[in-house]
Protein backbone atom coordinates (compact mmCIF):
# COMPACT_ATOMS: atom_id res chain seq x y z
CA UNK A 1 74.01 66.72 99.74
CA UNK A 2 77.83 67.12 100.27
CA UNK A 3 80.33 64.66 99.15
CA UNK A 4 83.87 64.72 99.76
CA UNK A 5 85.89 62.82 97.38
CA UNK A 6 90.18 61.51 98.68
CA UNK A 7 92.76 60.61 95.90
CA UNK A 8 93.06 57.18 96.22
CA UNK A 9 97.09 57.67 96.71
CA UNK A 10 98.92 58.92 99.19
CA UNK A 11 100.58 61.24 96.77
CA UNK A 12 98.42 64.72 98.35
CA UNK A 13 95.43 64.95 99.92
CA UNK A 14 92.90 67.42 98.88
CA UNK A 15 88.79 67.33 99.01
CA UNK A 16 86.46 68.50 96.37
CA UNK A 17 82.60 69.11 97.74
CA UNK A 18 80.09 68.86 95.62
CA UNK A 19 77.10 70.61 96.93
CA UNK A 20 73.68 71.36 95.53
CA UNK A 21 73.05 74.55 97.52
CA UNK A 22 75.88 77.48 99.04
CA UNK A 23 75.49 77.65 102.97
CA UNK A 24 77.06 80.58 104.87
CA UNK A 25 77.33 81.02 108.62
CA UNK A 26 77.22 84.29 110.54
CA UNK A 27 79.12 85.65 114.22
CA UNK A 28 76.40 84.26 115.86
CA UNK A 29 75.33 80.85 114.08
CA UNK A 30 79.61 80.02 115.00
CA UNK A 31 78.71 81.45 118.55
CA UNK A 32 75.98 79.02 118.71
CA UNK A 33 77.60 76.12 117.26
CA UNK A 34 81.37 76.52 119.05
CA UNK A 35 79.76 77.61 122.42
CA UNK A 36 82.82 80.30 122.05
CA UNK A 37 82.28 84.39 123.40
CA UNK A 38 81.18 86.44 120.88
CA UNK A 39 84.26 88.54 121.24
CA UNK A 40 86.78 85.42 120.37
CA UNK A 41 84.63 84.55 117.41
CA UNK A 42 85.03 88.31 116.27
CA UNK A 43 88.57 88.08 116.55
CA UNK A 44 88.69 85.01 114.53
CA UNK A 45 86.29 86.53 111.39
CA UNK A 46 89.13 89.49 111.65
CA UNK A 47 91.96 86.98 110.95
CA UNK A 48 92.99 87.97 107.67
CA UNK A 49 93.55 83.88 107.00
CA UNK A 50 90.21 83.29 108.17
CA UNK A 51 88.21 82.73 105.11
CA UNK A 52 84.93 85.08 106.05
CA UNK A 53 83.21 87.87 103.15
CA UNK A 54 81.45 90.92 104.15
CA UNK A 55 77.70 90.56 103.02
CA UNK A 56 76.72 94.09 103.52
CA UNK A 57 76.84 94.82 106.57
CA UNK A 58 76.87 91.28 108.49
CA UNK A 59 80.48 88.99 108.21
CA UNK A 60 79.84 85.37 106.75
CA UNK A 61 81.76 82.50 105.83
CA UNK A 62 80.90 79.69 103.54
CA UNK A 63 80.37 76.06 105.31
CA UNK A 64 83.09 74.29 103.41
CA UNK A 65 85.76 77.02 103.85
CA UNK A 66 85.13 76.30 107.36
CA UNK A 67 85.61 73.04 107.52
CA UNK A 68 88.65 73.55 105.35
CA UNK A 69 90.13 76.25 108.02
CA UNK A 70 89.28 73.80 110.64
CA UNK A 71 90.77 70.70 109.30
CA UNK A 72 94.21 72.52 109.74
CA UNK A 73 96.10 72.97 113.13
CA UNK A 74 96.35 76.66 113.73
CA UNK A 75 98.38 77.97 117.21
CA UNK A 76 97.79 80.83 118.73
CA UNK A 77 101.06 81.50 119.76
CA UNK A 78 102.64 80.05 116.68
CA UNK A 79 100.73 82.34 114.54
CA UNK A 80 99.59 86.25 114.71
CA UNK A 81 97.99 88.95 112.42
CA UNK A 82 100.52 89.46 109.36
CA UNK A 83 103.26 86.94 110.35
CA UNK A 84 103.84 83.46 108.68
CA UNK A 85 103.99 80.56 111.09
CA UNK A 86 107.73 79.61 110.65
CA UNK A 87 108.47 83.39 112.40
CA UNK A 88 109.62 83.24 115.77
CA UNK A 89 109.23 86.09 118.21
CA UNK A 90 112.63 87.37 119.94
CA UNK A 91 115.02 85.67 117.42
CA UNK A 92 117.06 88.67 115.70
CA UNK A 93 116.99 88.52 111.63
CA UNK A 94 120.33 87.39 109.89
């Protein structure tokens, strides 16, 4: 069973799960579940902010990382490989 457990105020907002057993997902069970290319859901275990662990050979990630790295907005203009969101392309450095 998973719970997920909300300070009751407003102050922050963070989730704690409480799980009985550890779930990973490969490529192909997020290929399956998003309907996405296999190639897009490659690039997106390369993200270095994506939260996925090599298991040997085969790329995983755990089923409440996921839903963490889901629940927040991510652009794909907005943000690349090695550069913080709040950097904008073409703007000279002061």
């Amino acid at each position: 069973m998973i719970y997920a457990s909300e300070p009751k105020d407003n102050s922050y907002f963070t989730r704690v799960y409480i799980s009985s057993e550890a779930r990973f997902y490969t490529i192909d069970n997020i290929q399956e579940m998003t309907g996405w290319s296999k190639k897009t859901v490659q690039k997106l275990f390369n993200d270095p902010r994506f939260p996925a662990s090599d298991y040997g050979r085969i790329k995983v990630v755990e089923a409440h990382a996921l839903i963490d790295y889901f629940s927040n907005r991510h652009e794909k203009d907005r943000e690349r490989y090695g550069q913080p969101s709040y950097v904008h392309y073409g703007v000279p450095r002061r």
